[in-house]
C-alpha atoms as a PDB file:
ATOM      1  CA  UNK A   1      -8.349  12.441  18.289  1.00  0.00           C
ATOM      2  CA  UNK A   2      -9.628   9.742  16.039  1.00  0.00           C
ATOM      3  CA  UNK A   3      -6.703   7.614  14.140  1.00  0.00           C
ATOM      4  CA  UNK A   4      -7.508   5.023  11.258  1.00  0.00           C
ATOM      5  CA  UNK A   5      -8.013   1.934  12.310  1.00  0.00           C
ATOM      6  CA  UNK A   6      -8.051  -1.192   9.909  1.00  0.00           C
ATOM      7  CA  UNK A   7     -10.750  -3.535  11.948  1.00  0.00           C
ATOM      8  CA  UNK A   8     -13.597  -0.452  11.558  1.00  0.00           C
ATOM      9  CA  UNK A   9     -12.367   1.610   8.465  1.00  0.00           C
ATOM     10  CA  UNK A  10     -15.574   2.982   7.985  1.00  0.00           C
ATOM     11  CA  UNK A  11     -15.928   4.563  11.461  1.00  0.00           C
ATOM     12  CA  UNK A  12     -12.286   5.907  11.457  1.00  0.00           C
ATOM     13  CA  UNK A  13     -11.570   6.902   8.173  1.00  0.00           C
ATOM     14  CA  UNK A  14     -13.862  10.240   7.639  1.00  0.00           C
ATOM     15  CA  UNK A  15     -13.213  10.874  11.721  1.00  0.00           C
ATOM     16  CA  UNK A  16      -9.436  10.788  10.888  1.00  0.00           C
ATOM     17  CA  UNK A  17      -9.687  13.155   7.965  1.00  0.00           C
ATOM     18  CA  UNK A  18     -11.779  15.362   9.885  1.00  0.00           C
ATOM     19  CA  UNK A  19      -9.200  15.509  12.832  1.00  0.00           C
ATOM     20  CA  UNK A  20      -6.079  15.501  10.330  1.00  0.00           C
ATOM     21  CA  UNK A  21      -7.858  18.607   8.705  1.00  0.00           C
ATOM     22  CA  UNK A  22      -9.094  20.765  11.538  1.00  0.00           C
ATOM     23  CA  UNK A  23      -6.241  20.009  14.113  1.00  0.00           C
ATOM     24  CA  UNK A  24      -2.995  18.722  12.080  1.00  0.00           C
ATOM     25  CA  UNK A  25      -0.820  19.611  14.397  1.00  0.00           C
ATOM     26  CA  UNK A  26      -2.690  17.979  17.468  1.00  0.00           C
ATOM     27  CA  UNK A  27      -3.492  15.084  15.184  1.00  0.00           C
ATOM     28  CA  UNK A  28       0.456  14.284  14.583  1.00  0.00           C
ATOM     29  CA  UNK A  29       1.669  15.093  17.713  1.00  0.00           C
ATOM     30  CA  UNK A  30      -1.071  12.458  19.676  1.00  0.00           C
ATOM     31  CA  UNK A  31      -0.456   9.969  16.965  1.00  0.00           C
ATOM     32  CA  UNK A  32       0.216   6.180  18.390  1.00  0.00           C
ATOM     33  CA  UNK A  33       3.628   4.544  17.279  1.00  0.00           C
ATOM     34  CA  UNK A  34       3.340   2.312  14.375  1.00  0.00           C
ATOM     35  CA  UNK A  35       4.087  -1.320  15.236  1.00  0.00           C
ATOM     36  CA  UNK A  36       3.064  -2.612  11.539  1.00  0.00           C
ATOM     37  CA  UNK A  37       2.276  -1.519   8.415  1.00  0.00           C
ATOM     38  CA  UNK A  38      -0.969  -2.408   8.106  1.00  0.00           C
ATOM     39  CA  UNK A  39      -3.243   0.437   9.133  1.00  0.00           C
ATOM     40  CA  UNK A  40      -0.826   2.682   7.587  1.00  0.00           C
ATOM     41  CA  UNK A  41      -0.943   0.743   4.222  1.00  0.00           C
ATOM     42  CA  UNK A  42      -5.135   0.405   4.645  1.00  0.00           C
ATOM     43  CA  UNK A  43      -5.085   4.372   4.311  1.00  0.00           C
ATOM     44  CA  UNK A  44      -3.075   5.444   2.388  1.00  0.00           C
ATOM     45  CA  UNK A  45      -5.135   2.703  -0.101  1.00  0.00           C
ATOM     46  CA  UNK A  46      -8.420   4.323   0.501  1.00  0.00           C
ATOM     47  CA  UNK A  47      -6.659   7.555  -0.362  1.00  0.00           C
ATOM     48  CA  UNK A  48      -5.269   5.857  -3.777  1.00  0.00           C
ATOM     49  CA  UNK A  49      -8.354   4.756  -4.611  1.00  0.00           C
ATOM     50  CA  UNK A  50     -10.285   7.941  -4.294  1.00  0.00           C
ATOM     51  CA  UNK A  51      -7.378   9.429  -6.267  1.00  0.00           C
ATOM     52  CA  UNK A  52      -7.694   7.711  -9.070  1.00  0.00           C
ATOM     53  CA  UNK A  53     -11.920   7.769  -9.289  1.00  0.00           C
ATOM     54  CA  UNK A  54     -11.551  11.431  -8.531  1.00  0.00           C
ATOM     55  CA  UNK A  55      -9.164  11.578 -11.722  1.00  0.00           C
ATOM     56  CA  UNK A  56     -11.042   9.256 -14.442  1.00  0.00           C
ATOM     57  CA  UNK A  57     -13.520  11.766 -15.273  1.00  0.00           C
ATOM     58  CA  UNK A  58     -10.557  14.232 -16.162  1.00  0.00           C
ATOM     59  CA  UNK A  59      -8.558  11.576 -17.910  1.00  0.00           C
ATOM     60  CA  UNK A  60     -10.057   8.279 -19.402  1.00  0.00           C
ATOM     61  CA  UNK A  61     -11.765   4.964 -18.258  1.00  0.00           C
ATOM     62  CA  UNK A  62      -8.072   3.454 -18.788  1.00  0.00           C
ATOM     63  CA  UNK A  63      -6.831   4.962 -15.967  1.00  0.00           C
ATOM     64  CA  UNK A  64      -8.498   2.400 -14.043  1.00  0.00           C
ATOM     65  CA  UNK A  65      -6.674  -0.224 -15.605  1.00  0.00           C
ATOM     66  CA  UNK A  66      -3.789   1.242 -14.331  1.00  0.00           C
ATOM     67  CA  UNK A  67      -5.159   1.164 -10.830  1.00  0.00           C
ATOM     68  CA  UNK A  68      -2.636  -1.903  -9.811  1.00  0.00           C
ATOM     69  CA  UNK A  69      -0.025  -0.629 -11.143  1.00  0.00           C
ATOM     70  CA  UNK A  70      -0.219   2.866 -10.071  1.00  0.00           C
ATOM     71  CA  UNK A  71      -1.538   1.743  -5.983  1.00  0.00           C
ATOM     72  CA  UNK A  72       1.563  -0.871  -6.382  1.00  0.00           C
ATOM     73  CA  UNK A  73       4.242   2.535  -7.232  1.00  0.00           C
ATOM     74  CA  UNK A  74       2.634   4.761  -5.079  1.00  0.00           C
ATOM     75  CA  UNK A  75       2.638   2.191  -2.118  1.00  0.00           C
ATOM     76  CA  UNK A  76       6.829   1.350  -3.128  1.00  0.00           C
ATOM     77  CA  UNK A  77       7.242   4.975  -3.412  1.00  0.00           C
ATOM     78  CA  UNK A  78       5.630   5.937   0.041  1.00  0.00           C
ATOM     79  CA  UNK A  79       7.793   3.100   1.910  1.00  0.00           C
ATOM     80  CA  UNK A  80      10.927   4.111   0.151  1.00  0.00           C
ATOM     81  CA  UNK A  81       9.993   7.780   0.989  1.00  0.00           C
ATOM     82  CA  UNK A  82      10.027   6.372   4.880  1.00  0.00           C
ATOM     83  CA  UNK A  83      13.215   4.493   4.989  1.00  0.00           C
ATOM     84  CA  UNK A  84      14.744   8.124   4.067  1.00  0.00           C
ATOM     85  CA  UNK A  85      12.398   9.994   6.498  1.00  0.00           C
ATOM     86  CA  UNK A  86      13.546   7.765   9.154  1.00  0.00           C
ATOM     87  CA  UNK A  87      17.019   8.006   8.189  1.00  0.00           C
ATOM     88  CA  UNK A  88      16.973  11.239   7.988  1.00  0.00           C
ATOM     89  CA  UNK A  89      15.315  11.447  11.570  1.00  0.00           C
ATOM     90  CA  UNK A  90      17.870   9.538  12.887  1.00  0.00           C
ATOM     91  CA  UNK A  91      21.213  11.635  11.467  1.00  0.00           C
ATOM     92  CA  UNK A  92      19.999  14.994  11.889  1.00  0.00           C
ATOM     93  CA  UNK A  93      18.436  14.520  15.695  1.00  0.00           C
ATOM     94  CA  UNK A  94      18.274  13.233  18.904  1.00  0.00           C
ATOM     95  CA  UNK A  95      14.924  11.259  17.992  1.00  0.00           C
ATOM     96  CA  UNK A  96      14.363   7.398  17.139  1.00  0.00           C
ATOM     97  CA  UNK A  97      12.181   7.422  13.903  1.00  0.00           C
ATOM     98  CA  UNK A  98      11.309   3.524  12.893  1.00  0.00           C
ATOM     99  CA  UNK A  99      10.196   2.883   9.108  1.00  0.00           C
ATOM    100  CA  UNK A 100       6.693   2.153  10.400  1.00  0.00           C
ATOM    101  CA  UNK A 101       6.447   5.263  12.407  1.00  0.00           C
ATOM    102  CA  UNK A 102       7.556   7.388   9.251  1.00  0.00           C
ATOM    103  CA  UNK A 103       5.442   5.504   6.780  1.00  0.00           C
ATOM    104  CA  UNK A 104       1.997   6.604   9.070  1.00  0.00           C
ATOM    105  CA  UNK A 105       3.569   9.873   9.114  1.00  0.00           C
ATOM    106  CA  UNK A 106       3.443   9.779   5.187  1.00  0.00           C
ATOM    107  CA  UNK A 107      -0.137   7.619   4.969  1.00  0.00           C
ATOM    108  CA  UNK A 108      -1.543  10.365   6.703  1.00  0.00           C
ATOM    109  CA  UNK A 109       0.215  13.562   4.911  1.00  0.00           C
ATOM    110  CA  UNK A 110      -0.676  11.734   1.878  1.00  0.00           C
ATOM    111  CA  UNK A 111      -4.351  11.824   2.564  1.00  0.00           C
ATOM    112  CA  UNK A 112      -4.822  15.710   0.661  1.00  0.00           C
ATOM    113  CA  UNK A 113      -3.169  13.770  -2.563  1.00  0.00           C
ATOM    114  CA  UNK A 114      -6.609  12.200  -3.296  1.00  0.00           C
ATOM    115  CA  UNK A 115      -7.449  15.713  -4.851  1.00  0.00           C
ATOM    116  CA  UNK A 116      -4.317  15.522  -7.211  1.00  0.00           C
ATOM    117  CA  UNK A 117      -6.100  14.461 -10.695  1.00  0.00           C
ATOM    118  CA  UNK A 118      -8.317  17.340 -10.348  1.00  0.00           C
ATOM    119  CA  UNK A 119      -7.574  20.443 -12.664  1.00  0.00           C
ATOM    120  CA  UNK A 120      -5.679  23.074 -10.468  1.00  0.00           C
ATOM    121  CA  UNK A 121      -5.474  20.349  -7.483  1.00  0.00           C
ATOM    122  CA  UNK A 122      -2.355  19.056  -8.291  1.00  0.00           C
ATOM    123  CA  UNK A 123      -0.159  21.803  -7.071  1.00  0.00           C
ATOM    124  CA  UNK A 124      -2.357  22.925  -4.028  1.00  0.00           C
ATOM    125  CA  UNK A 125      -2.266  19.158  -2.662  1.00  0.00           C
ATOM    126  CA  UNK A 126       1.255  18.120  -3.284  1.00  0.00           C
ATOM    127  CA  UNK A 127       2.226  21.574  -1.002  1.00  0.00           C
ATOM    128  CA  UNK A 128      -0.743  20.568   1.271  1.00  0.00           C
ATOM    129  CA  UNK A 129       0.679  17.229   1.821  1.00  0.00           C
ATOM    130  CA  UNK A 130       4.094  18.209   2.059  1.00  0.00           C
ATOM    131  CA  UNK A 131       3.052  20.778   4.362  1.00  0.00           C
ATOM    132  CA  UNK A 132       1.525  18.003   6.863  1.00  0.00           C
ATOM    133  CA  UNK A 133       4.302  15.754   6.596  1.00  0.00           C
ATOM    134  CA  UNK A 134       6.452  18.822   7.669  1.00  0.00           C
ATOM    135  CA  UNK A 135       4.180  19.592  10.398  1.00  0.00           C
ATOM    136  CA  UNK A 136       3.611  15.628  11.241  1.00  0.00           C
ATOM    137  CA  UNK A 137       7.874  15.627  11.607  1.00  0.00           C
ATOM    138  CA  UNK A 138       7.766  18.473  14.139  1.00  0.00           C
ATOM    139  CA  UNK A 139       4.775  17.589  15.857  1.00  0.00           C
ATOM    140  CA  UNK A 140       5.533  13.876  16.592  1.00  0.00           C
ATOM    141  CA  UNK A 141       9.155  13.423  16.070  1.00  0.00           C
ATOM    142  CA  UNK A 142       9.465  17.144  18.319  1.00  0.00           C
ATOM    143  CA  UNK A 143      12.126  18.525  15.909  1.00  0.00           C
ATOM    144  CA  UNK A 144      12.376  21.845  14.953  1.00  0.00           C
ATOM    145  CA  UNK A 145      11.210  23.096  11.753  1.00  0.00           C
ATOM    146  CA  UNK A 146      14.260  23.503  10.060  1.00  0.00           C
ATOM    147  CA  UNK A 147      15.540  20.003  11.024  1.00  0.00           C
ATOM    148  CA  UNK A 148      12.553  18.370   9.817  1.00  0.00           C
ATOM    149  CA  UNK A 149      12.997  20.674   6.716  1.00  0.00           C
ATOM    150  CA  UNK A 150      16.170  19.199   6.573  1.00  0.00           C
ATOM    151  CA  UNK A 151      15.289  16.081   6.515  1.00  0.00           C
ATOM    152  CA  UNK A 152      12.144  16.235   4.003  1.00  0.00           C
ATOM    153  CA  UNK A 153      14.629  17.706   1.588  1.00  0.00           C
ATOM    154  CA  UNK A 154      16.204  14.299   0.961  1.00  0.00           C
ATOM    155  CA  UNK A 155      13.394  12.534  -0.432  1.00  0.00           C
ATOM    156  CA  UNK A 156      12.551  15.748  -2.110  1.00  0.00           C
ATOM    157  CA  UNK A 157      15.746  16.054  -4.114  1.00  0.00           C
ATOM    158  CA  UNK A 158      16.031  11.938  -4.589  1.00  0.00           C
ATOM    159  CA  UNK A 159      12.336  12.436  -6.570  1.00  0.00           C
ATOM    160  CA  UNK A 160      13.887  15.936  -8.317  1.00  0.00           C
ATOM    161  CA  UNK A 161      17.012  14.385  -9.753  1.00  0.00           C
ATOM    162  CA  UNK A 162      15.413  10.944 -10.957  1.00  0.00           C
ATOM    163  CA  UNK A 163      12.369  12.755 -12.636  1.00  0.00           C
ATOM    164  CA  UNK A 164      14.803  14.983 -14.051  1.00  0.00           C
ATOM    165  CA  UNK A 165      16.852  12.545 -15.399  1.00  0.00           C
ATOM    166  CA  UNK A 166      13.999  10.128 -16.407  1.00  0.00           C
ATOM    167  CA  UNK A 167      12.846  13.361 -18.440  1.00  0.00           C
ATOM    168  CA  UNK A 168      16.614  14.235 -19.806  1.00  0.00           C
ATOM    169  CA  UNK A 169      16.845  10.422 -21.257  1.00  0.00           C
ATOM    170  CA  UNK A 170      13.296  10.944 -23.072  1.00  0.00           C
ATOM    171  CA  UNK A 171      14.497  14.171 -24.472  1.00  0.00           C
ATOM    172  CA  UNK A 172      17.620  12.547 -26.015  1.00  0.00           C
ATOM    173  CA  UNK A 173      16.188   9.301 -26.790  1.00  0.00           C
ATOM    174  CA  UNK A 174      15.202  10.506 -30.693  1.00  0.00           C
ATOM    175  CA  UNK A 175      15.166   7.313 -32.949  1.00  0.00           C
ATOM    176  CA  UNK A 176      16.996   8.719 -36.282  1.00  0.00           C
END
């Protein structure tokens, strides 16, 4: 198995896709424990950055204006996602999870995301990369499916019930 590595991330990058693709579950369960961040953080940026050149042609030439911004929230959103995975590890099993650890897990399940901003993508990679952090829980945490459903369905509801409440306050925020 090839991992991503952030001295040669030209040489590891399309190797670790290919592995994460055609053997996810071998891929997750060989994975090395994260010490740091910053392999993690390296590609799951390469993966933000194709997602949002992959999307310009179906939005505008703004978008890329955004690009701080939206690498900045996805980045916050991804570590916050950890802390809960690995929280979640922690409660509901036997296994040690560290923020690190979890935050590779989700670098690398976030990798089918870079098709998001393509029409009919959106929905076929969000389940494809919740589908490999699922699988990336069982295989490298060794928890059964239904505890590492379990514990995906924290930061699952947490993202439910604050876009639906972001979208309740815009529907009642009518200037009269």
């Amino acid at each position: 198995m090839t991992y991503f590595e952030k001295n040669r991330p030209a040489g590891s990058f399309i190797a670790a896709l290919k592995d994460l693709v055609t053997r996810p579950r071998e891929f997750f369960a060989g994975m090395p424990y994260a010490v740091f961040y910053g392999s993690s953080l390296f590609f799951a940026s390469i993966i933000i950055f194709i997602l949002t050149f992959l999307a310009v042609p179906a939005y505008s030439l703004g978008m890329l204006f955004m690009l701080p911004f939206t690498w900045g929230a996805i980045l916050i959103g991804m570590w916050m996602v950890s802390g809960l995975i690995s929280w979640g590890v922690r409660t509901l099993s036997a296994s040690r999870l560290s923020t690190a650890n979890a935050f590779q897990l989700s670098a690398y399940a976030f990798a089918p995301m870079m098709f998001v901003g393509l029409s009919w993508g959106g929905i076929v990679a969000f389940l494809w990369s919740m589908f490999l952090l699922w699988l990336g829980l069982s295989a490298h945490c060794r928890i059964s499916g239904g505890r590492a459903v379990a514990v995906l369905a924290m930061p699952v509801l947490m993202v439910v019930m604050i876009g639906g409440s972001m979208l309740f306050a815009l529907d009642h925020l009518t200037i009269k």
